[in-house]
PDB file of N, CA and C in Angstrom:
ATOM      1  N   UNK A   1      -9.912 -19.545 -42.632  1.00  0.00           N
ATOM      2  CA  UNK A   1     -10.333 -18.869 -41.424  1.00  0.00           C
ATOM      3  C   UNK A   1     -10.840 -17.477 -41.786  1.00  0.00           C
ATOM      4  N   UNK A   2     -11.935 -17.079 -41.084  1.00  0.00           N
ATOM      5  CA  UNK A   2     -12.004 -15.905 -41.492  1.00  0.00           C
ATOM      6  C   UNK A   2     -11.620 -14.528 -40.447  1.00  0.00           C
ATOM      7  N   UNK A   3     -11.870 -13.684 -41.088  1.00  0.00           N
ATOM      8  CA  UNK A   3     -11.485 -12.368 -39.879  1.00  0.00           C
ATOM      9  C   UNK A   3     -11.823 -12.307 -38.832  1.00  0.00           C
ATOM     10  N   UNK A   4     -12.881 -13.043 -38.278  1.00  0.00           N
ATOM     11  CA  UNK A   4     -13.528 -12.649 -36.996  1.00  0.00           C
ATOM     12  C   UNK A   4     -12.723 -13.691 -35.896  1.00  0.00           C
ATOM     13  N   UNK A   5     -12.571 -14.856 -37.082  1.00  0.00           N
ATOM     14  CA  UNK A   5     -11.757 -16.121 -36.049  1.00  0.00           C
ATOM     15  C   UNK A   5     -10.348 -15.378 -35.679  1.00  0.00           C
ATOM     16  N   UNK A   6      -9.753 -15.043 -36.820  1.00  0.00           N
ATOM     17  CA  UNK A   6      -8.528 -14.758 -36.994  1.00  0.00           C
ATOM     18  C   UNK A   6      -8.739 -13.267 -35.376  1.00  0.00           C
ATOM     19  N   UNK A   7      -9.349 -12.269 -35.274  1.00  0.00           N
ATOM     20  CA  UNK A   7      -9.337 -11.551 -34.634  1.00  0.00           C
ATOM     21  C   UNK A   7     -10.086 -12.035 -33.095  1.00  0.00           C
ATOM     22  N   UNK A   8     -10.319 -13.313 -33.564  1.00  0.00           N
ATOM     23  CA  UNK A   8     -10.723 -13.763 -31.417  1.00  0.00           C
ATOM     24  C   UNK A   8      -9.612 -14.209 -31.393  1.00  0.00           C
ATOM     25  N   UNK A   9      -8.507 -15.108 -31.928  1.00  0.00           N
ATOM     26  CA  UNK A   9      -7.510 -16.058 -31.935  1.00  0.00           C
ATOM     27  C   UNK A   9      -6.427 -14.243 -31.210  1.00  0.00           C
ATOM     28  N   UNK A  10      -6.254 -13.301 -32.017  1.00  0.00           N
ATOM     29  CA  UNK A  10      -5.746 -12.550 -31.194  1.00  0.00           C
ATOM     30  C   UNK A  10      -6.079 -11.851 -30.448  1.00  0.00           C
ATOM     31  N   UNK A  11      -7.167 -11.702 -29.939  1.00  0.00           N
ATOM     32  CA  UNK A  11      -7.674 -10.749 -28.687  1.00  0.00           C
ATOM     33  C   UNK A  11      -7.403 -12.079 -27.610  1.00  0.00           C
ATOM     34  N   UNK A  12      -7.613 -12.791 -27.625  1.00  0.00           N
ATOM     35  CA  UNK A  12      -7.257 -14.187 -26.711  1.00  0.00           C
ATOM     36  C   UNK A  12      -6.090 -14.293 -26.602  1.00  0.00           C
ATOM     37  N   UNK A  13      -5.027 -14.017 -27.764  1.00  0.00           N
ATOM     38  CA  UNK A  13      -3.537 -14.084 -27.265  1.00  0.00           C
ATOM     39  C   UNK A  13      -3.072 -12.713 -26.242  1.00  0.00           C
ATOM     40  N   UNK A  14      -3.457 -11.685 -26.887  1.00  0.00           N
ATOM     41  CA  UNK A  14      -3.330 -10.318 -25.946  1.00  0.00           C
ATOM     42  C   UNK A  14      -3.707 -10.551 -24.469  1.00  0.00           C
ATOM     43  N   UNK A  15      -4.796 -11.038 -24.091  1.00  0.00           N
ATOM     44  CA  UNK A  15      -5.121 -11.671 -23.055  1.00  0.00           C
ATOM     45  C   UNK A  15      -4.242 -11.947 -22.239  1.00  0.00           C
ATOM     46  N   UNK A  16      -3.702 -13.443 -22.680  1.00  0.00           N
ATOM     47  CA  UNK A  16      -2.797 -14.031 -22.024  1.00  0.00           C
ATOM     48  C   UNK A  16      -1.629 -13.533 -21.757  1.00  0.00           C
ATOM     49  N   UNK A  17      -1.024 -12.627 -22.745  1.00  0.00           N
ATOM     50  CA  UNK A  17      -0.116 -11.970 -22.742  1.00  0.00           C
ATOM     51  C   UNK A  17      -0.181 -10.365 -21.444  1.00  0.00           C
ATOM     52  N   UNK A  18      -0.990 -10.010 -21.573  1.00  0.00           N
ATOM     53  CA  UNK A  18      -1.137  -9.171 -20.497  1.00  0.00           C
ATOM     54  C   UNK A  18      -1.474 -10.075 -19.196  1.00  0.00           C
ATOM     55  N   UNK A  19      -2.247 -10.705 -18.889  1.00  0.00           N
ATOM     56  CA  UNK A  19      -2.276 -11.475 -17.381  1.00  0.00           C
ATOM     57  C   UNK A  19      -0.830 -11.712 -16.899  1.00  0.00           C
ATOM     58  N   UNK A  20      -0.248 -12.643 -18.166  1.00  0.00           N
ATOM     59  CA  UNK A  20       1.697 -13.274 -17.887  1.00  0.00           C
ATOM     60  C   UNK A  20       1.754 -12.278 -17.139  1.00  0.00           C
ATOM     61  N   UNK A  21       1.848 -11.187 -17.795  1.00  0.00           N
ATOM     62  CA  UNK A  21       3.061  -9.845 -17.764  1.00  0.00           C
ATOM     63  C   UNK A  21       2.515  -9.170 -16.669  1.00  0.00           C
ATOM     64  N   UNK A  22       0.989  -9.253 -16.273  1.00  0.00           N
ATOM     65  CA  UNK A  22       0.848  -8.529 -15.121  1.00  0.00           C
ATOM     66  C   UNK A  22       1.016  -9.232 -13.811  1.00  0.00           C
ATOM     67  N   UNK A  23       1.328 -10.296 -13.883  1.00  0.00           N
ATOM     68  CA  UNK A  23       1.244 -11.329 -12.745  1.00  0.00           C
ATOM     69  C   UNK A  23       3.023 -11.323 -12.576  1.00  0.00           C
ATOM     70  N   UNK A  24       4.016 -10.726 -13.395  1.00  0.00           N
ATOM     71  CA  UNK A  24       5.011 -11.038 -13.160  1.00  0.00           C
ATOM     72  C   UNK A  24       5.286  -9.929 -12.668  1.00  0.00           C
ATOM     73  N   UNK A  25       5.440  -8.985 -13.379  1.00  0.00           N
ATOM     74  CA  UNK A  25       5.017  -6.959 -12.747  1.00  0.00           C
ATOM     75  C   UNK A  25       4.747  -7.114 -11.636  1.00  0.00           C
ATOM     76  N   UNK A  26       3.946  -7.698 -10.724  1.00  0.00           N
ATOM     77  CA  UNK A  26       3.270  -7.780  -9.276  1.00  0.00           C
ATOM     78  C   UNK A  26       4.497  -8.671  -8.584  1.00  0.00           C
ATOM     79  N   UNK A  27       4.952 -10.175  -8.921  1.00  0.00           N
ATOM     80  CA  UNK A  27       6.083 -10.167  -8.160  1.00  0.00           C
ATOM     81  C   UNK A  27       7.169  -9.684  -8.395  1.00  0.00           C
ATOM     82  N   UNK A  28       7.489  -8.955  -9.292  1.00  0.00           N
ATOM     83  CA  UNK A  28       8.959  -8.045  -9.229  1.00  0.00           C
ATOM     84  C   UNK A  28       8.514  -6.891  -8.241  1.00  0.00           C
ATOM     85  N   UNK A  29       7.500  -6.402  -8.068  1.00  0.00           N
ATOM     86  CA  UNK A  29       7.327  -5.287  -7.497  1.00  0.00           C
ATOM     87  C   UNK A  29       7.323  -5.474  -6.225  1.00  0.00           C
ATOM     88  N   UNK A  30       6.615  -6.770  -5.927  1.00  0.00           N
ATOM     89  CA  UNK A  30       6.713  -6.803  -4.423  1.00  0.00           C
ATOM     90  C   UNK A  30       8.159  -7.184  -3.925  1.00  0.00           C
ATOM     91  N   UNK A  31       8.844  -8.163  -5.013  1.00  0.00           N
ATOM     92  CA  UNK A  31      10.964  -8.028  -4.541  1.00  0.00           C
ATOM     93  C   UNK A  31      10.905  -6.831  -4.304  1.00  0.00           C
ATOM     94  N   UNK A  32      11.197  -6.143  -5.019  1.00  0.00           N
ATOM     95  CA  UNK A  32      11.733  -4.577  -4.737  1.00  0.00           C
ATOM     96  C   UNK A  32      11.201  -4.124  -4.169  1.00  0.00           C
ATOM     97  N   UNK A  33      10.075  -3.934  -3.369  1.00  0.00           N
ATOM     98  CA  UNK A  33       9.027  -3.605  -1.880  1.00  0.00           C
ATOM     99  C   UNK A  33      10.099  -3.939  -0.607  1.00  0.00           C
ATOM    100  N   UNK A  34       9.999  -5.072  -1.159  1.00  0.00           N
ATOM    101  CA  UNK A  34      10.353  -6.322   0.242  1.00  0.00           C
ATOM    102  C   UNK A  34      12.348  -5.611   0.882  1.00  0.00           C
ATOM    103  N   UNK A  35      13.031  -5.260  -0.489  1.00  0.00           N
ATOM    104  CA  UNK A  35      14.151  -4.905  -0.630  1.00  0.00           C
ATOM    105  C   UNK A  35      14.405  -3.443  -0.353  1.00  0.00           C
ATOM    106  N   UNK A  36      13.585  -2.761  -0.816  1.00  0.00           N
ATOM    107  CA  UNK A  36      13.417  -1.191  -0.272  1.00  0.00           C
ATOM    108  C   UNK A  36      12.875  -0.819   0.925  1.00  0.00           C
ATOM    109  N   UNK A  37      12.146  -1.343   1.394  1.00  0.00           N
ATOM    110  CA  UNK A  37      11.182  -1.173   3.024  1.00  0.00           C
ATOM    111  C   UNK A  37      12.256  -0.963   4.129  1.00  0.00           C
ATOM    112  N   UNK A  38      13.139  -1.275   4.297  1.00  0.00           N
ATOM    113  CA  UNK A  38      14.338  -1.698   5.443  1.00  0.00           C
ATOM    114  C   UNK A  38      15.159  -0.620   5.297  1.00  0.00           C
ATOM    115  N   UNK A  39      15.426  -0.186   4.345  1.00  0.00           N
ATOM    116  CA  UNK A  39      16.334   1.106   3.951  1.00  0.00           C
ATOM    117  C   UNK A  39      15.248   2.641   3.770  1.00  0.00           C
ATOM    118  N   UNK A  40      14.275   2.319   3.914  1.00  0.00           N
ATOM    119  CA  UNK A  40      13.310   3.635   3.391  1.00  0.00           C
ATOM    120  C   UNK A  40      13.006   3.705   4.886  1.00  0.00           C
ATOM    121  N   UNK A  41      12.865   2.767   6.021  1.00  0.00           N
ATOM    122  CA  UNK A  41      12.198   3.018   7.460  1.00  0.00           C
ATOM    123  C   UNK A  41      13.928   3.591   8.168  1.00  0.00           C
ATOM    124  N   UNK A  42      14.971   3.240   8.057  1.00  0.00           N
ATOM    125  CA  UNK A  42      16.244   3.578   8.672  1.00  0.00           C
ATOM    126  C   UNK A  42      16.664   5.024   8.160  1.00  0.00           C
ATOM    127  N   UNK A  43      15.912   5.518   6.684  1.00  0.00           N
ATOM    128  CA  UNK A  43      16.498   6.757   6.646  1.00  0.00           C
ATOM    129  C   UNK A  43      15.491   7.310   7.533  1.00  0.00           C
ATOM    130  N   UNK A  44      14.313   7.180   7.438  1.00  0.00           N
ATOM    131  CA  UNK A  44      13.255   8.091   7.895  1.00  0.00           C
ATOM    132  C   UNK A  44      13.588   8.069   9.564  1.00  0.00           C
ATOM    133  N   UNK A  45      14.099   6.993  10.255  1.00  0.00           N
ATOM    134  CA  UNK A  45      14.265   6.651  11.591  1.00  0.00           C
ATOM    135  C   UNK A  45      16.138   8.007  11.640  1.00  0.00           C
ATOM    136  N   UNK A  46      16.689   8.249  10.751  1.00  0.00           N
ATOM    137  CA  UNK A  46      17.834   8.961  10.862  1.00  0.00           C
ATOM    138  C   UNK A  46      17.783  10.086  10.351  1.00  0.00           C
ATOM    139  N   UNK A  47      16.886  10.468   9.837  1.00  0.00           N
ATOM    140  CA  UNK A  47      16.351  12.291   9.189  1.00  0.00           C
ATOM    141  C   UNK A  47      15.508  12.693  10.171  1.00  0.00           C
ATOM    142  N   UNK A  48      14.195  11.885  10.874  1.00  0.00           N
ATOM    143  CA  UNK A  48      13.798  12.797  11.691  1.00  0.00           C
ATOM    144  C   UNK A  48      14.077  12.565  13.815  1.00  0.00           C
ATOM    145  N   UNK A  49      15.219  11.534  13.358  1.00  0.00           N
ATOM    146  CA  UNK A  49      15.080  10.906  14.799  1.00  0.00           C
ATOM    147  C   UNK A  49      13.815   9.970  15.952  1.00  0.00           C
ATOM    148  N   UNK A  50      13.220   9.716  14.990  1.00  0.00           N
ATOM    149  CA  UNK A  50      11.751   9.096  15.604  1.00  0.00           C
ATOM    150  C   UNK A  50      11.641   7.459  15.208  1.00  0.00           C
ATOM    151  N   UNK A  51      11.507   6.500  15.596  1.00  0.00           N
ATOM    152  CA  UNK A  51      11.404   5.515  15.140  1.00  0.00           C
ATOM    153  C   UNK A  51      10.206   5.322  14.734  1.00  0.00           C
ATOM    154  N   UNK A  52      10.012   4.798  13.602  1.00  0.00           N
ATOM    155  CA  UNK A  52       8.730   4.833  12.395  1.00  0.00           C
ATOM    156  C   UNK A  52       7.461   3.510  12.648  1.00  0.00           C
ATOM    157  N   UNK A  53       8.423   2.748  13.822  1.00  0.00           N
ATOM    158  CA  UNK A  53       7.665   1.822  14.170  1.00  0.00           C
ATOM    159  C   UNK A  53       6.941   2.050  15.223  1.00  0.00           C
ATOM    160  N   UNK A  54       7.537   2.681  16.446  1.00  0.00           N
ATOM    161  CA  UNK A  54       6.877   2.635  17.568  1.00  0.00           C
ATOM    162  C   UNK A  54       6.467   4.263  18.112  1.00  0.00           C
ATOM    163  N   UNK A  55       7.233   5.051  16.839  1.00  0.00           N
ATOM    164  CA  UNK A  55       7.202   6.439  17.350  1.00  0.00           C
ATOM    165  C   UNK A  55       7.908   6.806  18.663  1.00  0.00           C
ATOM    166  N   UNK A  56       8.823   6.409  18.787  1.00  0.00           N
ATOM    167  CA  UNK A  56       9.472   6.960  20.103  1.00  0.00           C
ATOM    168  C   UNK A  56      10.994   7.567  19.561  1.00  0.00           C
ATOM    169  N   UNK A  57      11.083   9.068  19.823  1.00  0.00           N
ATOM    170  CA  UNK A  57      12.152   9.522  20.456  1.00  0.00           C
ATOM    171  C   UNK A  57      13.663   9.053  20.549  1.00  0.00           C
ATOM    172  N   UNK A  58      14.590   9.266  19.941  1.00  0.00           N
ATOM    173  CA  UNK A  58      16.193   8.749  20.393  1.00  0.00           C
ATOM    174  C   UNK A  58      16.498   9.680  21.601  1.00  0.00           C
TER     175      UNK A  58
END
């Protein structure tokens, strides 16, 4: 094989290896979105007294 094969054979693995890893990065991130959202709107609804959804007043 020569160098050029040998160096598509790994730019093609890097590839794949970054897509995996970015496609998994995206659903861990959105868990922890999905898991943080509920607790990040209840402080903000208890620091400024306003509900973050509808904007109204306690």
């Amino acid at each position: 094989m020569s160098i050029v094969t040998n160096g598509i054979y790994m730019l093609i693995c890097m590839l794949i290896g970054y897509g995996l890893g970015r496609r998994i990065g995206i659903k861990e991130g959105e868990k922890k979105g999905l898991l943080i959202a509920p607790l990040e709107l209840r402080k903000d609804m208890l620091t400024t007294g306003k509900c973050p959804i509808c904007d109204r007043y306690n």
